[in-house]
Protein backbone atom coordinates (compact mmCIF):
# COMPACT_ATOMS: atom_id res chain seq x y z
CA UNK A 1 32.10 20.17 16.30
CA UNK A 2 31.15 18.47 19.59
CA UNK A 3 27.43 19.34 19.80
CA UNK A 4 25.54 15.58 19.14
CA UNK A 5 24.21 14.93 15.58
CA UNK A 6 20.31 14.46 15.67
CA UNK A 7 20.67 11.14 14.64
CA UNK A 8 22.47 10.29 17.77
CA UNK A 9 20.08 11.76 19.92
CA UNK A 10 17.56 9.65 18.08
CA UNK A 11 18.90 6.43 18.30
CA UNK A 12 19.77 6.73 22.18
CA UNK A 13 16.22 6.85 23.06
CA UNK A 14 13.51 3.97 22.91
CA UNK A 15 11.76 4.12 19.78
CA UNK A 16 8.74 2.59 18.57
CA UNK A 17 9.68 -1.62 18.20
CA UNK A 18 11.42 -2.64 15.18
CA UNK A 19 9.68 -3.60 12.39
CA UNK A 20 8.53 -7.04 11.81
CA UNK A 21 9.88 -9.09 9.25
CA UNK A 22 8.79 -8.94 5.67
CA UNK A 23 7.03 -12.47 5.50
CA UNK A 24 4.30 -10.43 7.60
CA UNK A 25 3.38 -8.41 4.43
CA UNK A 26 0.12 -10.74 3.73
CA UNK A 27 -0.66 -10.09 7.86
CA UNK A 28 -0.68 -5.67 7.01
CA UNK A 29 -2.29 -6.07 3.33
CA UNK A 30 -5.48 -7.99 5.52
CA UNK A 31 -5.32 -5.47 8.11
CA UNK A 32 -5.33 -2.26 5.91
CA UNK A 33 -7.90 -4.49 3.89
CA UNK A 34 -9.83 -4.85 7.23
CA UNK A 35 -10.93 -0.97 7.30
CA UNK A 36 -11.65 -0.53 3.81
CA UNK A 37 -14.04 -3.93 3.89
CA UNK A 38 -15.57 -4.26 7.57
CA UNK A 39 -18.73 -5.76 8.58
CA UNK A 40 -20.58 -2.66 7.56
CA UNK A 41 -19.12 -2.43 4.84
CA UNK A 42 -18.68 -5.85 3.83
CA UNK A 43 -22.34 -6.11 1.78
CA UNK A 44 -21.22 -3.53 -0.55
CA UNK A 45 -18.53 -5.12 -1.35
CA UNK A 46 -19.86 -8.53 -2.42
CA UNK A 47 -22.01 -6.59 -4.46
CA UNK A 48 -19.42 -4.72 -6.00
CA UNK A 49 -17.28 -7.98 -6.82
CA UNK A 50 -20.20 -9.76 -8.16
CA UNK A 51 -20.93 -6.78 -10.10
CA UNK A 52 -17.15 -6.95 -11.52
CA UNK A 53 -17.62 -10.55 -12.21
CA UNK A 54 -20.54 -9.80 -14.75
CA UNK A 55 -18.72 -7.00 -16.26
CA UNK A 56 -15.94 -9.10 -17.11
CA UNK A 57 -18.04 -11.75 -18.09
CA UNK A 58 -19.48 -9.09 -20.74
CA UNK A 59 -16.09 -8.23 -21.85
CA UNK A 60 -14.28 -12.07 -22.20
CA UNK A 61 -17.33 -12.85 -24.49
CA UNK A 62 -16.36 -9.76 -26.98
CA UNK A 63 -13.75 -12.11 -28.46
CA UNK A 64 -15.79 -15.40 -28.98
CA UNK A 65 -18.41 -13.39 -30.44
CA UNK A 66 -15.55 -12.07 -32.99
CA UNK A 67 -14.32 -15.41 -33.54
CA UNK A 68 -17.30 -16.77 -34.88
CA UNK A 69 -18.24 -13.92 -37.31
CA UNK A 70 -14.88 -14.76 -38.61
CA UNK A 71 -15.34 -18.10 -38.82
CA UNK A 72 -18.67 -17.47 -40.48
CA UNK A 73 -17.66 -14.88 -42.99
CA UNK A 74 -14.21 -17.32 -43.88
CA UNK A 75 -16.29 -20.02 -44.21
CA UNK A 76 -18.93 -18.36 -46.60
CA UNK A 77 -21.84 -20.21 -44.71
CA UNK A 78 -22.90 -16.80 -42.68
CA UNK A 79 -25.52 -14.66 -44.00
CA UNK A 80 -25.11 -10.94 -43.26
CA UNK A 81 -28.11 -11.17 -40.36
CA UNK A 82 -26.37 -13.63 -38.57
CA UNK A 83 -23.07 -11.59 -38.50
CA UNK A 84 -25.04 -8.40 -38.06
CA UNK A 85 -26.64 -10.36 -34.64
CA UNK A 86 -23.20 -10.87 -33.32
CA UNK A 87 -21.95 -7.65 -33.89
CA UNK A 88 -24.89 -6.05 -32.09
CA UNK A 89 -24.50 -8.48 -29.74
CA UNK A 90 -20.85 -7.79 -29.12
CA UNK A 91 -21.87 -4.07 -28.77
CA UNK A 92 -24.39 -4.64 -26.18
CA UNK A 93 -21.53 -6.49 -24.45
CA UNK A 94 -19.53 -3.45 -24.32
CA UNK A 95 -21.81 -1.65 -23.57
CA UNK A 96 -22.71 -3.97 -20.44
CA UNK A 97 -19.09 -3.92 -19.42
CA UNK A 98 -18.70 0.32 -19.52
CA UNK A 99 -21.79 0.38 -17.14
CA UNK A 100 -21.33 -2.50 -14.71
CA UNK A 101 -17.37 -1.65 -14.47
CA UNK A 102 -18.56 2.32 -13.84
CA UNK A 103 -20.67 1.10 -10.97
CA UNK A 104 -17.97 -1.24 -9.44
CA UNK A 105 -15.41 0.93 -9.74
CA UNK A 106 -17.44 4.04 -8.12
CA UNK A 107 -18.46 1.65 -4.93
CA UNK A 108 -14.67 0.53 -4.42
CA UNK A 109 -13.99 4.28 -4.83
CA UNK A 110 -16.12 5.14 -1.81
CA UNK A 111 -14.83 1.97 -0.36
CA UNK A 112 -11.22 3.11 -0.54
CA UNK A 113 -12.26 6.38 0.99
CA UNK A 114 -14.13 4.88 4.04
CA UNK A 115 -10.88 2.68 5.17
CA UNK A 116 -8.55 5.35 4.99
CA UNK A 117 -10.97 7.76 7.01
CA UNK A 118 -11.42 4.73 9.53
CA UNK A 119 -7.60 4.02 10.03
CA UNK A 120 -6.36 7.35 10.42
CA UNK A 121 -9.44 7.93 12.74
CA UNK A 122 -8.48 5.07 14.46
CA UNK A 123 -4.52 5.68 14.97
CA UNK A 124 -5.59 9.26 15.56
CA UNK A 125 -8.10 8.35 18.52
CA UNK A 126 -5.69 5.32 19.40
CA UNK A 127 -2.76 8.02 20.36
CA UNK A 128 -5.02 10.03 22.52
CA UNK A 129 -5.57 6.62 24.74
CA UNK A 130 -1.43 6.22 25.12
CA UNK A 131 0.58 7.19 28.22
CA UNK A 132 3.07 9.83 28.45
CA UNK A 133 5.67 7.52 28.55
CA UNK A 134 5.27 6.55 24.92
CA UNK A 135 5.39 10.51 24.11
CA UNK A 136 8.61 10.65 26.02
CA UNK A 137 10.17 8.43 24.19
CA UNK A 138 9.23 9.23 20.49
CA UNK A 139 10.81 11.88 18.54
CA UNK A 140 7.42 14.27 17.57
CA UNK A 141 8.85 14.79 13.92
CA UNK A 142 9.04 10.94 13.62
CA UNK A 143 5.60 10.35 15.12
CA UNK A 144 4.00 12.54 12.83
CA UNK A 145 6.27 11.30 10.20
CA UNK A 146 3.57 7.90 10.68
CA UNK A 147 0.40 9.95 10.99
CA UNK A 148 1.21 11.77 7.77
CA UNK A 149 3.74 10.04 5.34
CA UNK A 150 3.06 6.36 6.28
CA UNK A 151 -0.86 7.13 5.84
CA UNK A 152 -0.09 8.86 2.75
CA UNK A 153 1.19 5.54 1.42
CA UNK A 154 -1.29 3.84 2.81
CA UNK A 155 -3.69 5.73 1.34
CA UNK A 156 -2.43 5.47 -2.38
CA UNK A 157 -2.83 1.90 -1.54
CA UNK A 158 -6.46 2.39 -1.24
CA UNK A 159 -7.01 4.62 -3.71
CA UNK A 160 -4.97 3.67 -6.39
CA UNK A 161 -4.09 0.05 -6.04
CA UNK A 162 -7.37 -2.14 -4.35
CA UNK A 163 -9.58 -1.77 -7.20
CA UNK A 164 -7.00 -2.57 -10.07
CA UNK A 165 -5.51 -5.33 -8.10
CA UNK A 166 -9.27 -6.85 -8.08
CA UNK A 167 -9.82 -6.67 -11.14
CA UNK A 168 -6.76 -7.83 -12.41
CA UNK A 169 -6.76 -10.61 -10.56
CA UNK A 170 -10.15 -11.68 -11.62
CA UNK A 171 -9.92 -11.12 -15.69
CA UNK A 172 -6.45 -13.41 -15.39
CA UNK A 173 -8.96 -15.38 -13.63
CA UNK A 174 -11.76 -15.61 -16.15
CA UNK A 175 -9.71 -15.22 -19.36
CA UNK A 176 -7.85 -18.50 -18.33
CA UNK A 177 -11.31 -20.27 -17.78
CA UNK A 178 -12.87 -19.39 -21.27
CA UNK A 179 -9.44 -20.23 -22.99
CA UNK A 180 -8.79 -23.23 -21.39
CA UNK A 181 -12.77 -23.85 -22.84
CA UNK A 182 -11.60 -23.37 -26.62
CA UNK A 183 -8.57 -25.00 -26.62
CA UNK A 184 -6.16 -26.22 -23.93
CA UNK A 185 -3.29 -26.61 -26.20
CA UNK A 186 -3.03 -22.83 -27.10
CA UNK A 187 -3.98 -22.03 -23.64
CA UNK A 188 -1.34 -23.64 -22.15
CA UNK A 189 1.21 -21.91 -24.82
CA UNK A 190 -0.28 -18.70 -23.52
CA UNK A 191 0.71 -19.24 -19.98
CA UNK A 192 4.17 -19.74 -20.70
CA UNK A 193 4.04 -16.01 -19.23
CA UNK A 194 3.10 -16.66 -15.99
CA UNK A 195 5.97 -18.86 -14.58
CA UNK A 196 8.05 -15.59 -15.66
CA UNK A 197 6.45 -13.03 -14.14
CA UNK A 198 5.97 -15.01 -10.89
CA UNK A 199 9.66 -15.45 -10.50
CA UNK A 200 10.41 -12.18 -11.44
CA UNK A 201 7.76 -11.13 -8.29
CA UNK A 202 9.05 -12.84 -6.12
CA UNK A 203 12.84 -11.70 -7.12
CA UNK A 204 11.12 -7.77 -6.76
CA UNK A 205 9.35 -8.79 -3.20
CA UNK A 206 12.81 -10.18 -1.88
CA UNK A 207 14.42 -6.52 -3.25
CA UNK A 208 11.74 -4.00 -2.90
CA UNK A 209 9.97 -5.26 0.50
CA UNK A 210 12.81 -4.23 3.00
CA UNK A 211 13.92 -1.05 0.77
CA UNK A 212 10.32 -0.05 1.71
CA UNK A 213 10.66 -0.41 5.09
CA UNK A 214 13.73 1.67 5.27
CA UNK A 215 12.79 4.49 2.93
CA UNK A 216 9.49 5.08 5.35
CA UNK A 217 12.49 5.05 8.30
CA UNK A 218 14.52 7.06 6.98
CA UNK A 219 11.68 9.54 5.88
CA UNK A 220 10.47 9.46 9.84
CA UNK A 221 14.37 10.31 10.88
CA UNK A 222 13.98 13.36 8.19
CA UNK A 223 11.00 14.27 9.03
CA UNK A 224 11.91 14.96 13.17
CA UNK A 225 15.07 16.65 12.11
CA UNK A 226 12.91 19.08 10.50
CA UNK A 227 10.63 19.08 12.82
CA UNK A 228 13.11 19.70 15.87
CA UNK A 229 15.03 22.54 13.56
CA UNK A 230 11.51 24.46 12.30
CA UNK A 231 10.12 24.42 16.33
CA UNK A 232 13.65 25.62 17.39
CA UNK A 233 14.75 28.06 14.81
CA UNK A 234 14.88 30.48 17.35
CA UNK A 235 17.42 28.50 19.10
CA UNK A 236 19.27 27.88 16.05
CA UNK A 237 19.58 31.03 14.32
CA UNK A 238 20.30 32.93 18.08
CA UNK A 239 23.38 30.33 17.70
CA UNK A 240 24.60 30.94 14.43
CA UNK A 241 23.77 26.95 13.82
CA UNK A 242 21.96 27.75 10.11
CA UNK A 243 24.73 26.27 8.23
CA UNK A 244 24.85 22.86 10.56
CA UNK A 245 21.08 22.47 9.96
CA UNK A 246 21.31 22.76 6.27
CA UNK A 247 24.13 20.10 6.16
CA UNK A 248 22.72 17.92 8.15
CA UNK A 249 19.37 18.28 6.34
CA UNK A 250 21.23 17.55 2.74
CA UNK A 251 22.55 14.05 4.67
CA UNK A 252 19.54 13.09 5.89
CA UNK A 253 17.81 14.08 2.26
CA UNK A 254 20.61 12.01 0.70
CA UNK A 255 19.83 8.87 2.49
CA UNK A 256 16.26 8.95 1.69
CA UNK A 257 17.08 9.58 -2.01
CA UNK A 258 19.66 6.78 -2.06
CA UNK A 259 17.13 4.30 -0.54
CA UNK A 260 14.31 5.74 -2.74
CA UNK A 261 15.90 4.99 -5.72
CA UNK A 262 16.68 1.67 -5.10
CA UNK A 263 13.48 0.83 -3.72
CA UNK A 264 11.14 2.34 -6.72
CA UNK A 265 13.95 1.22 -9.39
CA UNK A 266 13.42 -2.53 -8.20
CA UNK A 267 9.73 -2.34 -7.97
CA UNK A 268 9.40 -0.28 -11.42
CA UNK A 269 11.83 -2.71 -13.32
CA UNK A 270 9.08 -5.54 -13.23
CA UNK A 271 7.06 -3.37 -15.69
CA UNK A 272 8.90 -3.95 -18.57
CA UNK A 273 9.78 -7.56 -18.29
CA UNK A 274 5.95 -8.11 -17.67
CA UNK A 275 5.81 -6.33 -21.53
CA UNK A 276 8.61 -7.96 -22.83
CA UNK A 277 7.35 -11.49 -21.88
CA UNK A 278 3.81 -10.34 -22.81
CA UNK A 279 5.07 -10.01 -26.44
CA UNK A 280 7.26 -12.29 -26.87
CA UNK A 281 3.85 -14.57 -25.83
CA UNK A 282 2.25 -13.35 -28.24
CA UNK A 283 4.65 -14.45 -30.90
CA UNK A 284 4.33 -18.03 -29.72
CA UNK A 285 0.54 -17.67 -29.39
CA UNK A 286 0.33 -16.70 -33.18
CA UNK A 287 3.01 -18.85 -34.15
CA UNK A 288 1.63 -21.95 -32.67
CA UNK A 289 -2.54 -21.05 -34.04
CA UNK A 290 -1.17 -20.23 -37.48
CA UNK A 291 0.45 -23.80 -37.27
CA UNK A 292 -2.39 -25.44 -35.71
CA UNK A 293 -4.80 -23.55 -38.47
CA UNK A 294 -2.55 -24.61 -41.39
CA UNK A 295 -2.99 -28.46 -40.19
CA UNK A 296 -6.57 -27.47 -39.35
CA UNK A 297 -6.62 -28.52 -36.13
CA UNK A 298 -8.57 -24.87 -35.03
CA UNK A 299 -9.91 -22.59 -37.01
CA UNK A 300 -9.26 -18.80 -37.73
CA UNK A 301 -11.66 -17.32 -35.26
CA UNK A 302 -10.23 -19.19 -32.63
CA UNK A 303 -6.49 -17.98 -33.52
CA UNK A 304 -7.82 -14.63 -33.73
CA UNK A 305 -9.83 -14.96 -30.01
CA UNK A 306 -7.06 -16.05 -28.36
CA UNK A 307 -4.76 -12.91 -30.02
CA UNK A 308 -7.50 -11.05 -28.60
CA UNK A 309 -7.57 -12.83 -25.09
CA UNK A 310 -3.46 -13.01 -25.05
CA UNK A 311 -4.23 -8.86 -24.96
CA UNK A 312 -6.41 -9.07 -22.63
CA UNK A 313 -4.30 -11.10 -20.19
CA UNK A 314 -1.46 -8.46 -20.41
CA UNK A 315 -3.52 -6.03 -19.58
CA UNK A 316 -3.87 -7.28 -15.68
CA UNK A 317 -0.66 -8.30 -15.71
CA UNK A 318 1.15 -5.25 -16.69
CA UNK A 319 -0.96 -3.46 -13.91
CA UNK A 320 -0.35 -5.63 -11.20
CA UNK A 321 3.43 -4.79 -11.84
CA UNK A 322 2.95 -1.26 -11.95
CA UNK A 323 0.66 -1.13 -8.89
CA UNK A 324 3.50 -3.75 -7.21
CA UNK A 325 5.49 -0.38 -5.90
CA UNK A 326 2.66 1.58 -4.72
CA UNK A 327 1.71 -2.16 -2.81
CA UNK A 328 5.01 -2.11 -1.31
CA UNK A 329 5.37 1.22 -0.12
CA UNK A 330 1.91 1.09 1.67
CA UNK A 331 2.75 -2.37 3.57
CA UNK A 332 6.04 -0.74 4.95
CA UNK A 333 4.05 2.20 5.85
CA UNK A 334 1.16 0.46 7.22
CA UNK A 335 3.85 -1.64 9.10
CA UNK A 336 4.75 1.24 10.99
CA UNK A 337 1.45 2.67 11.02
CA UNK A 338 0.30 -0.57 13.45
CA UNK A 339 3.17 -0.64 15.21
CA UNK A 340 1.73 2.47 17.07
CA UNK A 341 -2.38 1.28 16.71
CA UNK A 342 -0.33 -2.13 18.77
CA UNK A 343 1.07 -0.26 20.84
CA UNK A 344 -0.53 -0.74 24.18
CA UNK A 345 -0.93 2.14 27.43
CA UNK A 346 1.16 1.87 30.34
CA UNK A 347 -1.35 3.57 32.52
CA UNK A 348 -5.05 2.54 32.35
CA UNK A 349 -7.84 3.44 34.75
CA UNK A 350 -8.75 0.99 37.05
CA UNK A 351 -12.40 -0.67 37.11
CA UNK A 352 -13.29 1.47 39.65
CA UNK A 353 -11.20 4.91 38.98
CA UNK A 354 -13.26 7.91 40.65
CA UNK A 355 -13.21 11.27 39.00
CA UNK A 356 -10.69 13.84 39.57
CA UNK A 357 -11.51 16.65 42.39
CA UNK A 358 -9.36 19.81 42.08
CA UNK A 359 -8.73 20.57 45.55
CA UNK A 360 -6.37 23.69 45.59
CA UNK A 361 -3.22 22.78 43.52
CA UNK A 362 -1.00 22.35 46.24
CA UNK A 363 1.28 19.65 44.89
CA UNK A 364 4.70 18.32 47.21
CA UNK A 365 7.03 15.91 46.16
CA UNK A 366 9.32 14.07 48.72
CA UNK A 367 12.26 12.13 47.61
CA UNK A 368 11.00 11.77 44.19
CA UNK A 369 12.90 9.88 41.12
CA UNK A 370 12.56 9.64 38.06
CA UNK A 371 12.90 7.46 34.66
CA UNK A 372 11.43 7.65 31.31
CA UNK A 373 13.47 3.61 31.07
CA UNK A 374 13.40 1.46 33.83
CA UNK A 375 16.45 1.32 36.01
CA UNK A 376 17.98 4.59 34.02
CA UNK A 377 17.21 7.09 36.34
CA UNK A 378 16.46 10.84 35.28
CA UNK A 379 15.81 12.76 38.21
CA UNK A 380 17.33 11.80 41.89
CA UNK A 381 15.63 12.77 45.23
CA UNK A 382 13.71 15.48 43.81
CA UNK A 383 12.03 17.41 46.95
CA UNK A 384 10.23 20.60 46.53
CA UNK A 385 6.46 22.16 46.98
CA UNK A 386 4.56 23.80 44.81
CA UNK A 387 1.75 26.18 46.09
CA UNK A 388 -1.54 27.20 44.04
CA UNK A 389 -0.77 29.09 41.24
CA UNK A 390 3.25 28.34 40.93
CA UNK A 391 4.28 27.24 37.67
CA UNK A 392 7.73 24.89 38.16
CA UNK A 393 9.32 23.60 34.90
CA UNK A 394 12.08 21.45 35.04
CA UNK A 395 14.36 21.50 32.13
CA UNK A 396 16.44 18.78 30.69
CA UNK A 397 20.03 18.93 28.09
CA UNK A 398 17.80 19.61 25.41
CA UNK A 399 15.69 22.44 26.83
């Protein structure tokens, strides 16, 4: 078989610039951030965070309000109105916490929603501005691989990922502050998790970050082959090449596959040792109150609160490591997504460009070259006329 393999044809043109490295990750999370939180957006937003804050405020004071019914009830100095008071009050908590956290998350839902129609707005507009040079040297499946597959990942991101990462982060946040407010001891036993899951992060980040980046390439490379073979089929089937498209289809399927599953398998893998180190905390947590109890140094509410808050604090946790995958995949996408909104036009107006006047059509061309790369040369002394109305195509190796 001598006919060239699409991937070859691919490769021997100019493609977009190569991705950056991964230490840029933080630069594309602020930039996709960017058009979900601009400047008109950017009141709502506060709001919407300060309006988490006070939910989770409601919902980190559940606990001590438990603790000291306990404490009042195991102590037999409580009467039943003053454990009937923090009950209710503990309800009205709840019930603080279900409406504030409906609220927030419905304004980071519209939120989410308003970046993703802004960036694909803007990469959409942005390509209309580029010169034909930058279509000449871009395979159309891969381009549209990036308007539709890298802002699908993207916009999981926004969907799926900014509003759980928020809160996450902040109820670590706050549950660590209130704990370390009862008693530092057991608080410190009960970040004996973190240390763990931050190594095991960072291990993930090192994996998953560049698996990303290629399973979004080799999507784009799939996604032109198809693109090139649906357009053509005419070509194709008139040449009895059917059979050479479908292998070269299940190769190109098999490398995304291959890089899929090691990309999602190294991502997904930090969900269970987030749970195993969660419980296995939780052991030590109750270990070390029931010992602390037994010498009397706290007392049975508080053992029970921080059971209660050691819950809690998995909670975040364990989402942060499933939403670490969907993260990943939308920095490699956005990655490529800004390497086109970056990319700047070769030809621009100049300040003082005067409208176009259609005067007949007559077009000549004397001595004319051509080169979609500088100093590789296309087209050699090209001389010819065309007169109003001709149509003249000229027609490259590929058709």
């Amino acid at each position: 078989d001598q006919t060239p393999t699409l991937r070859s044809r691919l490769e021997s043109r100019q493609r977009f610039a190569p991705p950056q490295e991964e230490n840029d990750t933080i630069d594309v999370v602020r930039r996709l951030f960017k058009y979900m939180v601009g400047e008109e957006n950017r009141y709502r937003f506060i709001v919407a965070m300060l309006v988490r804050v006070a939910a989770l405020m409601a919902l980190i004071i559940i606990p001590v309000l438990t603790g000291i019914s306990l404490n009042l009830i195991t102590s037999g100095e409580g009467t039943f109105n003053q454990v009937s008071a923090l009950l209710l009050t503990a309800l009205l908590a709840a019930a603080i916490y279900m409406g504030m956290s409906w609220y927030a998350e419905r304004v980071f839902s519209q939120l989410a929603t308003t970046g993703l129609y802004k960036l694909q707005r803007h990469l959409f507009e942005h390509i209309q501005t580029l010169s034909l040079n930058f279509f000449d040297r871009q395979p159309l499946g891969e381009l549209m691989s990036r308007v539709t597959n890298d802002t699908e990942a993207v916009s999981l991101f926004y969907e799926s990922a900014v509003a759980p990462m928020i809160r996450s982060v902040f109820q670590v946040v706050l549950i660590v502050l209130i704990m370390l407010l009862i008693n530092w001891q057991l608080t410190l036993v009960a970040l004996l998790i973190v240390p763990v899951l931050l190594v095991a992060t960072g291990m993930v980040r090192r994996i998953s970050t560049p698996a990303f980046t290629k399973l979004q390439e080799e999507l784009g490379t799939l996604s032109g082959f198809q693109e090139e073979t649906i357009s053509g089929h005419k070509v194709i089937i008139s040449n009895r090449r059917r059979e050479w498209a479908e292998n070269k289809s299940d190769v190109l399927a098999g490398g995304v596959y291959d890089v899929a599953t090691k990309a999602f398998f190294t991502s997904i893998v930090q969900y269970p040792i987030t749970i195993a180190s969660t419980l296995l905390t939780t052991v030590v947590v109750l270990a070390t109150g029931s010992f602390m109890y037994i010498e009397g140094q706290v007392t049975f509410g508080i053992v029970i609160a921080f059971m209660t808050y050691v819950s809690l604090l998995a909670s975040p946790l364990s989402d942060i490591a499933n939403l670490m995958a969907t993260t990943l995949n939308a920095v490699a996408g956005g990655r490529r997504v800004f390497s086109i909104i970056d990319e700047e036009p070769a030809v621009v107006d100049a300040p003082d460009a005067a409208d176009f006047e259609f005067k007949g059509g007559h077009v000549e061309f004397e001595d004319v070259d051509f080169s979609y790369v500088p100093g590789r040369k296309i087209l050699k002394h090209n001389t010819f006329e065309a007169e109003p109305g001709q149509m003249i195509g000229i027609c490259g190796p590929t058709g």
